[in-house]
Structure formats: structure tokens, C-alpha cells
C-alpha atoms as a PDB file:
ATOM      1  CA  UNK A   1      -2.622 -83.830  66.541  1.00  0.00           C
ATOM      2  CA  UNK A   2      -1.177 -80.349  65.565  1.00  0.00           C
ATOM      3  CA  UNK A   3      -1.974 -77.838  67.123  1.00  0.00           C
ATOM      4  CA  UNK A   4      -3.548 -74.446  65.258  1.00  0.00           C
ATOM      5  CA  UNK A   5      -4.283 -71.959  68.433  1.00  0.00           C
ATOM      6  CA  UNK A   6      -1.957 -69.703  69.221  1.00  0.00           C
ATOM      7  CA  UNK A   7      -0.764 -69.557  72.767  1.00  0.00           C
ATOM      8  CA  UNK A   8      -1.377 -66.789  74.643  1.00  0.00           C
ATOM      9  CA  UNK A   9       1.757 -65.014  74.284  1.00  0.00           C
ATOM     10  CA  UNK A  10       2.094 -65.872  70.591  1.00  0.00           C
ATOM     11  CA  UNK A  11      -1.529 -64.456  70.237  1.00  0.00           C
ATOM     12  CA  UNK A  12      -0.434 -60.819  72.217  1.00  0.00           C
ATOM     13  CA  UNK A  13       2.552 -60.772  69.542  1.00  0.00           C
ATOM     14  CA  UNK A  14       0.060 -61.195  66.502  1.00  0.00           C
ATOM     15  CA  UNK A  15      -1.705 -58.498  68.072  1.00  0.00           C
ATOM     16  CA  UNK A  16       0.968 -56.203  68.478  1.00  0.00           C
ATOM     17  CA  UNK A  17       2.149 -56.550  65.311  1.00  0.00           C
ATOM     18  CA  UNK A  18      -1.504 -55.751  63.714  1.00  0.00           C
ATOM     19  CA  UNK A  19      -2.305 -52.972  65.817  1.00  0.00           C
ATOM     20  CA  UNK A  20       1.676 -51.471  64.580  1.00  0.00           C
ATOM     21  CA  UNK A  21       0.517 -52.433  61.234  1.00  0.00           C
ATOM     22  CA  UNK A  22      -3.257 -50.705  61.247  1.00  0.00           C
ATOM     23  CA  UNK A  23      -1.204 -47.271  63.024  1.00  0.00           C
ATOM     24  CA  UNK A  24       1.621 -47.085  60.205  1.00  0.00           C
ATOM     25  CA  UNK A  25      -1.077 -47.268  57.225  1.00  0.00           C
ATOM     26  CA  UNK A  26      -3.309 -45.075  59.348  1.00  0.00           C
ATOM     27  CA  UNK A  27      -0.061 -42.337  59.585  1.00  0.00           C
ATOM     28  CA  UNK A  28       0.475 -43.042  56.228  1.00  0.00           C
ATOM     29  CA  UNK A  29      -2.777 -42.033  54.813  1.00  0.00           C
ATOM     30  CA  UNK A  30      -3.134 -38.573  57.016  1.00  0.00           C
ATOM     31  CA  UNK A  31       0.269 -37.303  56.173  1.00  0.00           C
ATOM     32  CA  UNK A  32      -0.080 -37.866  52.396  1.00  0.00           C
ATOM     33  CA  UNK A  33      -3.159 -36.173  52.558  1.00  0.00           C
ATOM     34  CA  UNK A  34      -1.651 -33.632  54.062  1.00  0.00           C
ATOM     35  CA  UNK A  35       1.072 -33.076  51.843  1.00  0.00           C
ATOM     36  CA  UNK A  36      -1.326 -33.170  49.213  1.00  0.00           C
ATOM     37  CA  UNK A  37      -3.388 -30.634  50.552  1.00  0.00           C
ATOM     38  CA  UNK A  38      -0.105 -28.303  51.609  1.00  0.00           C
ATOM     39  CA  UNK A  39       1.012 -28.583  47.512  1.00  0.00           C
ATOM     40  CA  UNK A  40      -2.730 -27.360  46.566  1.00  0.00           C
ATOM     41  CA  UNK A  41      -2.383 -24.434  48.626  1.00  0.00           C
ATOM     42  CA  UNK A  42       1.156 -23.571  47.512  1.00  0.00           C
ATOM     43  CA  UNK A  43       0.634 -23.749  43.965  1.00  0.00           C
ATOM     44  CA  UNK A  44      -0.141 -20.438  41.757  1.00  0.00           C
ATOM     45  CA  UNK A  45      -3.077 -20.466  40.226  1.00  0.00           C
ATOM     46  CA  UNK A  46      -1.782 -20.866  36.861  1.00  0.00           C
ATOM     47  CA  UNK A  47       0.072 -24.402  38.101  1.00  0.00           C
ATOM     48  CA  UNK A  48      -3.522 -25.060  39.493  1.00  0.00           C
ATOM     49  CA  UNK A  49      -5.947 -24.510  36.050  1.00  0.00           C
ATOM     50  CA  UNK A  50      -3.239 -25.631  34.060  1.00  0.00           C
ATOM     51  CA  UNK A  51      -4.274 -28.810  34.340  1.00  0.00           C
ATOM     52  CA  UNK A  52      -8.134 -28.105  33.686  1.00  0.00           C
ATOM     53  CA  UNK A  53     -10.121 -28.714  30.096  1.00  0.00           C
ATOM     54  CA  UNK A  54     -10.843 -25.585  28.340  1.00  0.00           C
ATOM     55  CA  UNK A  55     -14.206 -25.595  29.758  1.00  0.00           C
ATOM     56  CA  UNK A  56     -13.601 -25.835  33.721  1.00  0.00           C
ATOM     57  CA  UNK A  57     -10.963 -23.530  33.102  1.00  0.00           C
ATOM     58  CA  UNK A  58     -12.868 -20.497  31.534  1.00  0.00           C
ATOM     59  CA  UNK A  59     -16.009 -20.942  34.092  1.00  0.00           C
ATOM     60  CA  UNK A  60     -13.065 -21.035  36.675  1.00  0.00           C
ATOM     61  CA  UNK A  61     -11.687 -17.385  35.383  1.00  0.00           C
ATOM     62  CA  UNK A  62     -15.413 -16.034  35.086  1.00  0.00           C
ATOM     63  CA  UNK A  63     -16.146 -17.170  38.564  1.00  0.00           C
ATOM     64  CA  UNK A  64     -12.907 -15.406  40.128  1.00  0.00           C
ATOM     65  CA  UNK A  65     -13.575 -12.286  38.049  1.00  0.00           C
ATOM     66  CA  UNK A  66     -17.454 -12.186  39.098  1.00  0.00           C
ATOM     67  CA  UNK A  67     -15.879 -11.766  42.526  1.00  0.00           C
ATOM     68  CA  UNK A  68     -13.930  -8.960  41.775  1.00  0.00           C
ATOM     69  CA  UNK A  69     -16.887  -6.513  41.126  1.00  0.00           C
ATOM     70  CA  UNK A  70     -16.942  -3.419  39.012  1.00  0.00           C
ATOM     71  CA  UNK A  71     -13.777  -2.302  37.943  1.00  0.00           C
ATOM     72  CA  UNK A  72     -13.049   0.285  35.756  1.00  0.00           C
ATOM     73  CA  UNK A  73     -12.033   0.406  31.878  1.00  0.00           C
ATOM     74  CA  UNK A  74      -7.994  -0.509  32.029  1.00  0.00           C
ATOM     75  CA  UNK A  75      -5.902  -1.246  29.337  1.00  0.00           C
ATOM     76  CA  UNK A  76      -3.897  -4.325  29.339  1.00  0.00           C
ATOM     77  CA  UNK A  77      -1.931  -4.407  26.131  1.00  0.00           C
ATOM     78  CA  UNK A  78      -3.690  -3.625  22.790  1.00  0.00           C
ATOM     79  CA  UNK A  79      -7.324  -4.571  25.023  1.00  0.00           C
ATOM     80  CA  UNK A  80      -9.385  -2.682  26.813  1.00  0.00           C
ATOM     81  CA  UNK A  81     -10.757  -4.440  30.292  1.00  0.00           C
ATOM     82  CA  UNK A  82     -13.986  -3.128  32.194  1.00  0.00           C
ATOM     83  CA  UNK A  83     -16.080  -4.997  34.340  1.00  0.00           C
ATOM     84  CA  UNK A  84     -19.917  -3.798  35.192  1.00  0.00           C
ATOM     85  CA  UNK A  85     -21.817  -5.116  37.964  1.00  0.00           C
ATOM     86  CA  UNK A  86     -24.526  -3.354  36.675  1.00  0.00           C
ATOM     87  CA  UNK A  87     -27.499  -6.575  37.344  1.00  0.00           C
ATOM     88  CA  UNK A  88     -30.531  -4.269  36.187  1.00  0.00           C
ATOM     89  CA  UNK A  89     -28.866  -3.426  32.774  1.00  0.00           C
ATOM     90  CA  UNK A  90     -27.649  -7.159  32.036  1.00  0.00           C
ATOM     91  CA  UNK A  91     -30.864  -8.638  33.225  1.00  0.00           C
ATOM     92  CA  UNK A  92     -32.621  -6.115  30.353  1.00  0.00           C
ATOM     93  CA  UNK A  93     -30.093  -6.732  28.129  1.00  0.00           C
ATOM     94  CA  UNK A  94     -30.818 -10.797  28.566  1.00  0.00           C
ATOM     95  CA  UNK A  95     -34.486 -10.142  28.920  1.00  0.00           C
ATOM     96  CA  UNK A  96     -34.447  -8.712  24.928  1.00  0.00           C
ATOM     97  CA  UNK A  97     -31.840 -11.212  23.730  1.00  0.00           C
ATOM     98  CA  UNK A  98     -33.596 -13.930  24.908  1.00  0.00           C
END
């Protein structure tokens, strides 16, 4: 009759060799995650929307310049830039378009 138990020592080895096995792919997983999430935070932010559709990536640019709040009429090349946080006059301005 053959035998299919391991012994006891056999069975401590099997074990072992799991629990090494489990740790490595659990090491594995956190420190590519974290090198992942270092390379996010390194990149510019044109590396980082470069990748985005045309859509994500102009919602993206409104979103960051919404946080910048007013800023005065600039000139950046043959444009002119101004940004008004002015809510009453866009919310009347909406108001009528709509």
C-alpha cells in the first residue's frame, strides 16, 4: 500500500516552503506598488496627461486652473489670459444663455 501522508517533518518542509512562497509574492506586490506610486509622483504633469483622451485631459486643465482663482489679464504670446472668479456675474451670464 503506498503511502500519500506526509510525515511530519516532510509536512513542516511543505509548510515552510508555502509560507516563503505566500511572503515573496506578498513583498512582491507592495514594492511594485510602490514603485508605481513613487513614478506617479515624480512625473511632470505633462508626462502625466500625456497619456489622457482629449476629453479627460481638458476637464483635467479646467479643474487645475479653477483652483488657481482670479488672476489677472497676462499675455502669453500673441493671447491674452485672465481668469474671473466672479460666481454672481457667470451665474447671470448662464442664467440668460440658458
Amino acid at each position: 500500500m503506498k503511502q500519500t501522508m506526509y510525515n511530519r517533518g516532510e509536512a513542516a518542509v511543505v509548510i515552510a516552503v508555502v509560507a516563503a512562497a505566500m511572503v515573496f509574492i506578498a513583498a512582491f506586490v507592495f514594492f511594485s506598488t510602490l514603485a508605481n506610486f513613487v513614478e506617479a509622483q515624480t512625473n511632470t504633469l505633462d508626462e502625466r496627461i500625456s497619456t489622457m483622451p482629449a476629453v479627460q485631459k481638458a476637464s483635467f486643465k479646467g479643474t487645475e486652473i479653477a483652483k488657481l482663482g482670479s488672476v489677472a489679464k497676462t499675455q502669453a504670446g500673441a493671447y491674452y489670459i485672465e481668469i474671473n472668479r466672479n460666481g454672481d456675474k457667470y451665474n447671470k451670464i448662464k442664467k440668460n444663455v440658458l
